[in-house]
Protein backbone atom coordinates (compact mmCIF):
# COMPACT_ATOMS: atom_id res chain seq x y z
CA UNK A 1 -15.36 230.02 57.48
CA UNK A 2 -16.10 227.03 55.93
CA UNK A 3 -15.11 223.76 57.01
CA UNK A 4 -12.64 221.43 54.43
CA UNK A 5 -16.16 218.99 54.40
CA UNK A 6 -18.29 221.89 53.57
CA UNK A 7 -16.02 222.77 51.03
CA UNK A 8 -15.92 220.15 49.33
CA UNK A 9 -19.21 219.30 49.25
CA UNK A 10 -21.07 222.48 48.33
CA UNK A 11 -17.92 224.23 46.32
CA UNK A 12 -17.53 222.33 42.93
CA UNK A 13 -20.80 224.27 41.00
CA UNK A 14 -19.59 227.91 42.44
CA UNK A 15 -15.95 226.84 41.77
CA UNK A 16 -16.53 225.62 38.02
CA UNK A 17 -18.72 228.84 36.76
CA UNK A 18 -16.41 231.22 38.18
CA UNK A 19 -13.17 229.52 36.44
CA UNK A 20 -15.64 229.98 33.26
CA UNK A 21 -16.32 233.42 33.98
CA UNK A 22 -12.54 234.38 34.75
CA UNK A 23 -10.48 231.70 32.51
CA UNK A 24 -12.99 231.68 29.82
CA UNK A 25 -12.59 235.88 28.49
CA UNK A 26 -8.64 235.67 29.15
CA UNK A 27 -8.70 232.42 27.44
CA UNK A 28 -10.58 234.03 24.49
CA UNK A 29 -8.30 237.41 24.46
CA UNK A 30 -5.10 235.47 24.78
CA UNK A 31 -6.38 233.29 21.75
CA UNK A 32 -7.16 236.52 19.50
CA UNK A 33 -4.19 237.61 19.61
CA UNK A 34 -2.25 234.36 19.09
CA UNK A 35 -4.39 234.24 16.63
CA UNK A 36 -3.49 237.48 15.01
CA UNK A 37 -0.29 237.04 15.18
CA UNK A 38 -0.54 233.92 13.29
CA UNK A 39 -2.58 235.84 10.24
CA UNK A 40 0.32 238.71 10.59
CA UNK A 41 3.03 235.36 10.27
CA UNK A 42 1.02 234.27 6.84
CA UNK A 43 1.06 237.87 5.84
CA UNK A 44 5.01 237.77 6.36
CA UNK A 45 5.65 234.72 4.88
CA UNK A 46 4.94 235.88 1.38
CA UNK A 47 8.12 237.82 2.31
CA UNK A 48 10.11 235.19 2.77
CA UNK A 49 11.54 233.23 5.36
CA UNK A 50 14.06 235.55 6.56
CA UNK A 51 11.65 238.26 7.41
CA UNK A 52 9.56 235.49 9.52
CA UNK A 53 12.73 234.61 11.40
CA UNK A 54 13.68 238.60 11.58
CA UNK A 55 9.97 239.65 13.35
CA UNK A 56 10.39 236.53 15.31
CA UNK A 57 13.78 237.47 16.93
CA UNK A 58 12.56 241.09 17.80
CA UNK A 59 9.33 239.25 19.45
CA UNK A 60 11.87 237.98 21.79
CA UNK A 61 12.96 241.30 22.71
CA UNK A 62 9.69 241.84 23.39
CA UNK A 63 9.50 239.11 25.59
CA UNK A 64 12.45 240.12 27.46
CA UNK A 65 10.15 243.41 28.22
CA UNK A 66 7.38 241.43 29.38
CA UNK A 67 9.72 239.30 31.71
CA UNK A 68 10.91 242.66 33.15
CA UNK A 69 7.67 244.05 34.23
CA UNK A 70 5.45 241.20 34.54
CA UNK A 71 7.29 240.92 38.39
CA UNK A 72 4.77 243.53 38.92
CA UNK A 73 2.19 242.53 37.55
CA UNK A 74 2.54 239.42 39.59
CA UNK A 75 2.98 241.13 42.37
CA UNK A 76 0.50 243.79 41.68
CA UNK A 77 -2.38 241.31 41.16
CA UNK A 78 -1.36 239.72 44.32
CA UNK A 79 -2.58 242.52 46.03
CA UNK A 80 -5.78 243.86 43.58
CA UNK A 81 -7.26 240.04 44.37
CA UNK A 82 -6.40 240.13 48.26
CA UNK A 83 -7.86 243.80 48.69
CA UNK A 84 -10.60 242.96 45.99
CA UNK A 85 -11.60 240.07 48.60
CA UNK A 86 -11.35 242.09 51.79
CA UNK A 87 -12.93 244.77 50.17
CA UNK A 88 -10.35 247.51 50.69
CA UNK A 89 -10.93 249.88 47.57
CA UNK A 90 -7.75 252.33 48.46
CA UNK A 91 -5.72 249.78 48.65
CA UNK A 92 -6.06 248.60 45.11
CA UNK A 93 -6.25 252.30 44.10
CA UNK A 94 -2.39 252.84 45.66
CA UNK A 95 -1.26 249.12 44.85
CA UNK A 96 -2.91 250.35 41.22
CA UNK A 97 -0.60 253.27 40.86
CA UNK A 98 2.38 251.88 42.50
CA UNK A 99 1.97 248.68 39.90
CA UNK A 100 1.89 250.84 37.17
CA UNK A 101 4.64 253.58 37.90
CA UNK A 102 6.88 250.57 38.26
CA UNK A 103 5.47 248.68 34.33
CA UNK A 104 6.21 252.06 33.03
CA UNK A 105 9.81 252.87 34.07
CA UNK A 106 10.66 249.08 32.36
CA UNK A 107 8.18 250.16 29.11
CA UNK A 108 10.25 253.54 28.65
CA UNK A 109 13.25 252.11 28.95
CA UNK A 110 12.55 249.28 26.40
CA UNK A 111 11.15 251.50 23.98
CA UNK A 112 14.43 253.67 23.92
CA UNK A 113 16.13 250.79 23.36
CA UNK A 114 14.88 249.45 20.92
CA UNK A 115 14.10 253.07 19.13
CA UNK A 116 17.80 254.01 19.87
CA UNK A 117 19.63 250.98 19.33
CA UNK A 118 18.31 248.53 17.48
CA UNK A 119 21.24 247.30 15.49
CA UNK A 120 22.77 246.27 18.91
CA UNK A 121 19.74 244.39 20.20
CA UNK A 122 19.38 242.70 16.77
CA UNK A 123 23.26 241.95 16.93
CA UNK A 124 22.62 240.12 19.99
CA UNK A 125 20.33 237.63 19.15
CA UNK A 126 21.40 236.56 15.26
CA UNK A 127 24.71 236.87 13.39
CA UNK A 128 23.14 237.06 9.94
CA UNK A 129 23.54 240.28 8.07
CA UNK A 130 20.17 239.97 6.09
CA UNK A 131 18.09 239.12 9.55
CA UNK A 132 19.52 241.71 11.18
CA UNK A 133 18.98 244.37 8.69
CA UNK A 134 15.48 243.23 8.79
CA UNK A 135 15.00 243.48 12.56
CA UNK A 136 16.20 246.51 12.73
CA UNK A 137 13.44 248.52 10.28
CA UNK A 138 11.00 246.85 12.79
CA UNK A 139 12.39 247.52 16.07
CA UNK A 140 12.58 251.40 14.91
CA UNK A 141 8.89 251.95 14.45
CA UNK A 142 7.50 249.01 16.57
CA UNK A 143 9.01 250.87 19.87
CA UNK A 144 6.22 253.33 19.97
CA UNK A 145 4.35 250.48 21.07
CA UNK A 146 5.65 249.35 23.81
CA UNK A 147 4.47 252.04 26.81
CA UNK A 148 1.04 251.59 25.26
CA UNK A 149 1.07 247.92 25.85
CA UNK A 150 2.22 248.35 28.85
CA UNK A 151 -0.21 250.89 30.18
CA UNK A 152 -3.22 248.59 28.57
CA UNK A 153 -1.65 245.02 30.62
CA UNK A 154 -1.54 247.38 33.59
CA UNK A 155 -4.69 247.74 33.72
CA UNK A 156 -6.40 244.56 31.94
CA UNK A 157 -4.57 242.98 35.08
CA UNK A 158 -6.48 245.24 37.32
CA UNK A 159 -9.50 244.65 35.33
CA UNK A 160 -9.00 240.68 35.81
CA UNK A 161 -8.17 241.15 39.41
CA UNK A 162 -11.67 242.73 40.50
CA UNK A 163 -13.92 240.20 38.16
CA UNK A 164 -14.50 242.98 35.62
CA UNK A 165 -12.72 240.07 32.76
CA UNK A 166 -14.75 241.17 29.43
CA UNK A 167 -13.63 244.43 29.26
CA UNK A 168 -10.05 243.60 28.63
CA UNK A 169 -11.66 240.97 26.04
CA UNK A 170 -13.09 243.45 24.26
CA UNK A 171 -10.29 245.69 24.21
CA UNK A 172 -8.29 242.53 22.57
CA UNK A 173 -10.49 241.97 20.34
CA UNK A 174 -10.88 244.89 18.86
CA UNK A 175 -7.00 245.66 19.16
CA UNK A 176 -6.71 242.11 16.80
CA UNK A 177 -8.61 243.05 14.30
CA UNK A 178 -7.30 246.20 14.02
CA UNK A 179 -3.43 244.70 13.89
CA UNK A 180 -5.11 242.43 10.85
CA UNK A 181 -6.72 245.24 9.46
CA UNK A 182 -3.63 247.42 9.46
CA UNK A 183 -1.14 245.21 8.74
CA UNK A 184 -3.08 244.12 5.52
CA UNK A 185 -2.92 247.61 4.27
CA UNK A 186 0.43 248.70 4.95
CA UNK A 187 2.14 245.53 4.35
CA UNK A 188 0.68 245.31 0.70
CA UNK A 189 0.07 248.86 0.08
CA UNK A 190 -4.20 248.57 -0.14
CA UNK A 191 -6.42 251.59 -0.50
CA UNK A 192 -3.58 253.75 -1.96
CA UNK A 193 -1.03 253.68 0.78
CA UNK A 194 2.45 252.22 -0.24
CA UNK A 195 3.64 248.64 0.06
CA UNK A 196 5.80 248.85 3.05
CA UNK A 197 6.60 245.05 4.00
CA UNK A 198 8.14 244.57 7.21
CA UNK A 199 7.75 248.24 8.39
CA UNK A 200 3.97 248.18 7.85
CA UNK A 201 3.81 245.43 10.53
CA UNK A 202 5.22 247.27 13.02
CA UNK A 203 3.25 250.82 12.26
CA UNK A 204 0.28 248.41 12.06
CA UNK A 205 0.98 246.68 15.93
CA UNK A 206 1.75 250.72 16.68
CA UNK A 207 -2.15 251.30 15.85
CA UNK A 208 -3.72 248.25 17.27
CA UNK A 209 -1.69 249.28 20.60
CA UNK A 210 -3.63 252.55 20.39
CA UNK A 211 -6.71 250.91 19.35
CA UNK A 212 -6.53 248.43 22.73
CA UNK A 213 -6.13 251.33 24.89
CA UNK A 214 -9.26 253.19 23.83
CA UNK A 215 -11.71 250.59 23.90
CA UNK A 216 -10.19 250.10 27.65
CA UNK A 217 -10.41 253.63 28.26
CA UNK A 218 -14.37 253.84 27.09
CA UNK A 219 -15.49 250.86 29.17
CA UNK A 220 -13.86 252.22 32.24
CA UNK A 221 -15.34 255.36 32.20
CA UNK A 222 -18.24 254.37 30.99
CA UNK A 223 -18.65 251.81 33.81
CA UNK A 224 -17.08 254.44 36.54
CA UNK A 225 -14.81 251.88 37.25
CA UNK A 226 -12.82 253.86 40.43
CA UNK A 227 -9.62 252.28 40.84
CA UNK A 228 -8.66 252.98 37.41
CA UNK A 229 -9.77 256.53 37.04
CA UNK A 230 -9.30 258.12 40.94
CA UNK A 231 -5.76 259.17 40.01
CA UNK A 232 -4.89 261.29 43.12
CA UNK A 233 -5.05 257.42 45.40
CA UNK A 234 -2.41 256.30 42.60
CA UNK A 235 0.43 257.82 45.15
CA UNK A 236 -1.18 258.05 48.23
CA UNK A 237 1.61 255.15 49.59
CA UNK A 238 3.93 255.60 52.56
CA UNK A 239 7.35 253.73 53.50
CA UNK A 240 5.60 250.46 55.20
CA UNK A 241 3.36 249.72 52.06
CA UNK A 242 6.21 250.40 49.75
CA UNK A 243 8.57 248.12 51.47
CA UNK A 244 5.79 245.09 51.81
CA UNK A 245 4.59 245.90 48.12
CA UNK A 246 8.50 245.33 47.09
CA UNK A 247 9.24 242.57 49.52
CA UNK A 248 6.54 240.43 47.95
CA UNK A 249 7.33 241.65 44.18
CA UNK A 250 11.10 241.33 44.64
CA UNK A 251 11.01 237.24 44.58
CA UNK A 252 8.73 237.73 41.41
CA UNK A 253 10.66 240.52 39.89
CA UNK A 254 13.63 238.29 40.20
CA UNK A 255 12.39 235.11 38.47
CA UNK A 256 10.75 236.96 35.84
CA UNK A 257 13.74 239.16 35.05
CA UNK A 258 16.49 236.05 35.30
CA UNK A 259 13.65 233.67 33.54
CA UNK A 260 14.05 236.43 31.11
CA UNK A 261 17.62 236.10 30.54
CA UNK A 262 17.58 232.90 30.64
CA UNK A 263 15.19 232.57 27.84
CA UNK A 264 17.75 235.08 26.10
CA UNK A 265 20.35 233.06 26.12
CA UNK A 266 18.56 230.03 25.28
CA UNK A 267 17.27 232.30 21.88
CA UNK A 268 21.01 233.50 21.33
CA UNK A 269 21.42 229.95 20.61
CA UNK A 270 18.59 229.13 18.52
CA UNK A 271 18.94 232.51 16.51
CA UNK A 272 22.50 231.37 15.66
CA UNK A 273 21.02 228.23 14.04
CA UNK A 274 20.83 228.07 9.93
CA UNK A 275 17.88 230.37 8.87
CA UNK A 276 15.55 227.23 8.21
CA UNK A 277 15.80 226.48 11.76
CA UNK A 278 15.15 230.42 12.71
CA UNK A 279 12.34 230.38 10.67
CA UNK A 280 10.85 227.08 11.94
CA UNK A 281 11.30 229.08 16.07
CA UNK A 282 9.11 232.01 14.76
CA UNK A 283 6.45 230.06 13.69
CA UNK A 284 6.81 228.10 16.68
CA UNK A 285 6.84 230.60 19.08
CA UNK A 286 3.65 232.10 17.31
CA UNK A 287 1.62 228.37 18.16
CA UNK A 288 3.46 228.25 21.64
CA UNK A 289 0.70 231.19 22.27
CA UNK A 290 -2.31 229.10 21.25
CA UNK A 291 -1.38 226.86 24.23
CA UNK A 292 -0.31 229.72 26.63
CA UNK A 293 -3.63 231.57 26.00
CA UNK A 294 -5.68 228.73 27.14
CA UNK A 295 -3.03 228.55 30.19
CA UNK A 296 -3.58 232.29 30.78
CA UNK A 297 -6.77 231.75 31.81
CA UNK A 298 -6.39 229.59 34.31
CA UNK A 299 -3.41 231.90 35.39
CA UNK A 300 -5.80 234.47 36.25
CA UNK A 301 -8.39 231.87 37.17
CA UNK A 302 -6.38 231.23 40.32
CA UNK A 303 -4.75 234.98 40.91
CA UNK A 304 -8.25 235.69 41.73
CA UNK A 305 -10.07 232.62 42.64
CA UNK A 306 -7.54 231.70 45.40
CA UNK A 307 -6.03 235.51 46.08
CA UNK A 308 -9.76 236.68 46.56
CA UNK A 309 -10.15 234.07 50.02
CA UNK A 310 -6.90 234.13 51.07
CA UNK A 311 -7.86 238.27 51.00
CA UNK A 312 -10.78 237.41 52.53
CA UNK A 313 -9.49 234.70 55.36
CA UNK A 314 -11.00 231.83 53.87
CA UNK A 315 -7.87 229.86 53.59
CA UNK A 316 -8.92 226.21 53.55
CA UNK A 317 -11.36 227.33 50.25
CA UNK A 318 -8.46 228.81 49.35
CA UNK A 319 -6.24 225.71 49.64
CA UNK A 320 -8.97 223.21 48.15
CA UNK A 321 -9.33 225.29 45.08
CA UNK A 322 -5.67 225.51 44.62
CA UNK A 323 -5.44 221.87 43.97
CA UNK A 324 -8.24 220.92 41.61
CA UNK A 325 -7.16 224.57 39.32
CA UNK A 326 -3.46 222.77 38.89
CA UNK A 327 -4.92 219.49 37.19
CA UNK A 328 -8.12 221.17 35.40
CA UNK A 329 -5.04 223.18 33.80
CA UNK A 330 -2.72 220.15 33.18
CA UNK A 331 -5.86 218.58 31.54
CA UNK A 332 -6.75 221.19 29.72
CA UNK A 333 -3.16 221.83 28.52
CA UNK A 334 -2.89 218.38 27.33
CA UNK A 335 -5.95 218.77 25.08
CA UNK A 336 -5.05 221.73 24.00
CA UNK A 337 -1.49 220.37 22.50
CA UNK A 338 -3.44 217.27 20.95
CA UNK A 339 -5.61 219.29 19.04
CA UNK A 340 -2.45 221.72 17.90
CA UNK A 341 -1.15 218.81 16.33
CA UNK A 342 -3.57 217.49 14.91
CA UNK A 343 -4.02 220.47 12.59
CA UNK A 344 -0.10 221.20 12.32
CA UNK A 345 0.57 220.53 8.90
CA UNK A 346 -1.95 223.42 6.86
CA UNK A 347 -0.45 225.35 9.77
CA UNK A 348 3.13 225.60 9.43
CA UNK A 349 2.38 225.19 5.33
CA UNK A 350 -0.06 228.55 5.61
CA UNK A 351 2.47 230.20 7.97
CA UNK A 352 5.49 229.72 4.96
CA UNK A 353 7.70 226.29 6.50
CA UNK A 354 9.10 224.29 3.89
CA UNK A 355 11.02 221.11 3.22
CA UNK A 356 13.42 221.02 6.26
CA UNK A 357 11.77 223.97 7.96
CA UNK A 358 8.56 222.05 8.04
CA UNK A 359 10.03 218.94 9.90
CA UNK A 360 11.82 221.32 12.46
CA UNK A 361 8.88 223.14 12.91
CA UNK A 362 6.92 219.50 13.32
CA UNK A 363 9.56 218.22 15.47
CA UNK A 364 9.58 221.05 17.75
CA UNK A 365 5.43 220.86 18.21
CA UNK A 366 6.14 216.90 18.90
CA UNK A 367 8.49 218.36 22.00
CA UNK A 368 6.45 220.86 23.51
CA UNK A 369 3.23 219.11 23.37
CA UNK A 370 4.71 216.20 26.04
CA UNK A 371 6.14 219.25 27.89
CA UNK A 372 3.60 221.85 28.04
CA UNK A 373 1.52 219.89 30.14
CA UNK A 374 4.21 219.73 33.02
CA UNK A 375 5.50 223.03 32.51
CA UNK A 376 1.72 224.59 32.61
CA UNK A 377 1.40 222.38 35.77
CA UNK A 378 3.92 224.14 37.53
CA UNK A 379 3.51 227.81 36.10
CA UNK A 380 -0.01 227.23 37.22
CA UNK A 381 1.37 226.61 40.63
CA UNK A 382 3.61 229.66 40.96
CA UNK A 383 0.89 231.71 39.91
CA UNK A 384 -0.84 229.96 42.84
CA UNK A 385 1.63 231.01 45.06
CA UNK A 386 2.32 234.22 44.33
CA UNK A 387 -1.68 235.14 44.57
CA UNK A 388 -1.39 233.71 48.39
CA UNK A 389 1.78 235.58 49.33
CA UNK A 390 4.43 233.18 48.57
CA UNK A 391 6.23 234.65 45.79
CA UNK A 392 9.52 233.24 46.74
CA UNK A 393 9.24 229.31 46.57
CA UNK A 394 8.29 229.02 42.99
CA UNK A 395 10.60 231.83 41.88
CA UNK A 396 13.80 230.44 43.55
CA UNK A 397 13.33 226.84 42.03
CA UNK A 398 12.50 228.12 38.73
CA UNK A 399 16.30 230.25 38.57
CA UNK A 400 18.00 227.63 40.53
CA UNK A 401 17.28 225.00 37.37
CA UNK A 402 17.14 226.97 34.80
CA UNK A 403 21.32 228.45 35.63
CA UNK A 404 21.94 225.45 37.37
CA UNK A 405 20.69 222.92 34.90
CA UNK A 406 18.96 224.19 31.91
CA UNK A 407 21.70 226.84 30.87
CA UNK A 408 24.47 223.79 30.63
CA UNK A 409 22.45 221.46 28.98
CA UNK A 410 21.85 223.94 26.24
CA UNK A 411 25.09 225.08 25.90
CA UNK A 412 26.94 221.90 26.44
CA UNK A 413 24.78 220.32 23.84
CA UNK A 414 24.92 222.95 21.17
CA UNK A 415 28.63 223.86 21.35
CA UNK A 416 30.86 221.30 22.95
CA UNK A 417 28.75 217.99 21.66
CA UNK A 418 27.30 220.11 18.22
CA UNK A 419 23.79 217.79 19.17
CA UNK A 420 21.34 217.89 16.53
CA UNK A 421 18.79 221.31 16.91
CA UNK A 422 15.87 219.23 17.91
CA UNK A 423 17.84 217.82 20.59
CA UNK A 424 19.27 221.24 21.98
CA UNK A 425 15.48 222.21 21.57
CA UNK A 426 14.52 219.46 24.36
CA UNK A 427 17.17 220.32 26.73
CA UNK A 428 14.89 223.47 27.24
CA UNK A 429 12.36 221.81 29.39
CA UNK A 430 14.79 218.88 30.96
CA UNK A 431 13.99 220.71 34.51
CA UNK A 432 10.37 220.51 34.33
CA UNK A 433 9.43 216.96 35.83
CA UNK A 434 11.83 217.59 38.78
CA UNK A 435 10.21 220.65 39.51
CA UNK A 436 6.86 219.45 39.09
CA UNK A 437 7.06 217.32 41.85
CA UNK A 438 8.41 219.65 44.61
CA UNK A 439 5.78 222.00 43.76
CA UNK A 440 3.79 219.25 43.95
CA UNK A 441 4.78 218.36 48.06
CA UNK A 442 4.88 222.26 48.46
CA UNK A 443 1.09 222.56 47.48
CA UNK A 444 -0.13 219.81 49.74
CA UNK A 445 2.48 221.69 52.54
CA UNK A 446 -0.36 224.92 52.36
CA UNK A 447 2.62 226.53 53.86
CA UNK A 448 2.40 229.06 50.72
CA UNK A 449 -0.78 230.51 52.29
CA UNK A 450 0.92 234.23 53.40
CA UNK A 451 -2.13 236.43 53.18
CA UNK A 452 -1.53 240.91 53.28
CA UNK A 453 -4.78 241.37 53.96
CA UNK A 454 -6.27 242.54 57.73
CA UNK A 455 -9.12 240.18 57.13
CA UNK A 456 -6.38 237.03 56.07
CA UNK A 457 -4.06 237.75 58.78
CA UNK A 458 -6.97 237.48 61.51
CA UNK A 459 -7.85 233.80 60.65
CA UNK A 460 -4.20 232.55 59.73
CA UNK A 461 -2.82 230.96 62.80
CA UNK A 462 -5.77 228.90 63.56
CA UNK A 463 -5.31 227.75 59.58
CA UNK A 464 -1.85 227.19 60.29
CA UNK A 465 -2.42 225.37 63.69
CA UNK A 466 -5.16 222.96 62.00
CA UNK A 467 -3.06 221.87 59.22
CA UNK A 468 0.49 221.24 61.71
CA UNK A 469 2.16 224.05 60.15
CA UNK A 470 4.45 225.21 63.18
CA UNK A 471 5.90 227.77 61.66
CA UNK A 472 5.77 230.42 58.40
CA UNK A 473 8.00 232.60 57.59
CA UNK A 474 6.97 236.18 56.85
């Protein structure tokens, strides 16, 4: 094992190409489809703003999804980088299945929902009749998505975990311009097919979904990839490995699923808003993924960068990495947002803001770009965590201030002081400077260093007795 000198020394070159290699094609997938779902927002827009703020509101149930199941994925790529590093191929094959049976229970069930009740979910998050209405033609087609999307993160997560990073790039690309492509035709009836507005955007994310899956499907096969295709080591699990795969997904499935609520709530409020203000989220929301795309990458970046020696018992690489990944992201974040706004206005003009939409819209970019960099900061850190073992630190702060101080300040502000929108709006991120900090003291602790792995486990206490940690819990 290296020594923290050694590390230091002789890591930087290794440690900078492989964030390219990893953060780079995540970076670039993440950005595609940000991208595309921009052009599908200026499609829209010639619609009007009410179907913007309508396919904006049924993102959010989408989002809810991805909060549901991305506790596995978490948890699930926990375990792909660890094994990946120790070089245990049937445990990513069972941690592989187990990942995915668990992605697909929360895909089904969101699909029926929003196939089979769609008026209720749209009821939830908007009381106007037109918006709703709107939703509602969307939610009924766009369902059929939703396993496929699931079954092609599933894997791209896999993918990510065992430094095979361009195939899932490839698959996004092609799945963005085929969502373009699509959603050009049926939205404004081209090449003979009717015009079918809103309704055409969803069939046309329907057949990009499919489109994503394929091109996954023919570079996995066509690369033999094992862990994806040896289907009969997808169950091969037994009571201890299902208990410690749960154990360590349960503080992730937690935060992600709350989080998720959470974030509900929080859109309840802003979908009650007038419909300039709806329309000004959607677009929002849409450049919010232009920043979490570059994020993204440096998500993954450290899933596998500091998962893969933790795996491998090469904690104090482990630990040095962790550090220097958390500012590279803040700094990266923070150019990111600068360069968002410095081309916001043919932005929100091309994506349909107006008048007093515009300056919400403007306001709202002015708010996230001096949070973002905190919030990334400590996202970056959970992910951190979580890829070492310690999915419960990071989790039980982020619920703690989001019921125990975000939730109020929302609420209180919007309904018992009537606080202007953009002000509600910044009462989203109050808790992120707070938390930034203890994450900060628990990073430097290295107490979040909880490898699964044989190989981890054999190197851990002399880690832990090098760096004063007396004591870890399991």
């Amino acid at each position: 094992m290296k020594s923290q000198k050694n590390v230091q020394k002789y890591d930087w070159s290794f440690f900078l190409k492989h964030i390219a290699i990893i953060a780079i094609p995540v970076a670039l997938q993440n950005l595609l489809t940000t991208t595309g779902s921009m052009v599908d927002t200026m499609m829209l827009a010639s619609l009007g703003e009410q179907t913007v703020g309508a396919v904006g509101l049924c993102a959010q149930f989408s989002s809810l999804m991805f909060a549901g199941y991305w506790g596995f994925i978490g948890g699930g790529m926990m375990f792909f980088s660890q094994y990946w590093g120790a070089k245990n191929d049937e445990g990513i094959t069972r941690s592989f299945g187990l990942t995915l049976s668990f992605m697909m229970a929360v895909g089904m069930l969101f699909a029926f929902l929003a196939l089979g009740a769609p008026g209720f979910i749209m009821s939830i998050y908007t009381d106007k009749p037109e918006i709703r209405q709107i939703g509602i033609r969307y939610l009924r087609i766009v369902g059929f998505a939703y396993p496929l999307q699931v079954l092609a993160m599933a894997m791209s997560a896999l993918l990510r975990s065992i430094e095979q990073v361009k195939i899932p790039l490839y698959g996004g690309m092609a799945s963005v311009a085929a969502n373009c492509f699509f959603n050009y035709v049926f939205i404004f009836g081209k090449f003979g097919f009717p015009q079918m507005g809103v309704t055409g955007a969803a069939l046309g994310t329907v057949l990009a979904g499919i489109v994503n899956l394929l091109i996954l499907l023919f570079f996995v096969l066509k690369k033999r990839i094992p862990y994806v295709l040896e289907f009969s080591g997808y169950f091969r699990w037994n009571r201890d490995f299902i208990h410690q795969y749960l154990e360590k997904c349960f503080p992730i499935l937690c935060n992600e699923i709350l989080i998720g609520v959470g974030n509900m709530l929080i859109n309840i409020v802003l979908g009650h808003q007038s419909e300039k203000a709806i329309a000004a989220v959607a677009v929002f929301r849409t450049l919010e993924g232009l920043v979490i795309a570059f994020f993204s990458g440096f998500s993954n970046a450290a899933t596998v960068l500091v998962g893969k020696e933790v795996g491998a018992g090469n904690h104090d690489v482990a630990l040095w990495r962790a550090k220097r990944l958390v500012y590279l992201c803040s700094t990266l974040i923070g150019t990111a947002c600068l360069c968002l706004f410095a081309v916001h206005n043919p932005l929100l003009h091309a994506m349909g803001l107006r008048d007093e939409s515009y300056r919400i819209g403007t306001g709202m970019l002015i708010i996230y770009g001096v949070a973002a960099v905190i919030r990334m900061g400590n996202w970056a850190q959970n992910d951190t965590y979580r890829s070492a073992g310690d999915a419960a630190f990071g989790s039980v702060l982020e619920i703690t201030f989001m019921y125990a101080l975000v939730l109020p300040c929302v609420y209180l502000a919007n309904y018992a002081f009537h606080a202007p929108f953009l002000l509600v709006f910044a009462f989203c991120y109050v808790d992120e400077p707070i938390r930034y900090l203890i994450m900060q003291r628990h990073m430097y602790s290295a107490k979040w260093i909880r490898p699964v792995s044989d190989a981890g486990m054999a190197t851990i206490e002399e880690f832990r007795a090098r760096h004063g940690i007396k004591r870890a819990k399991p």
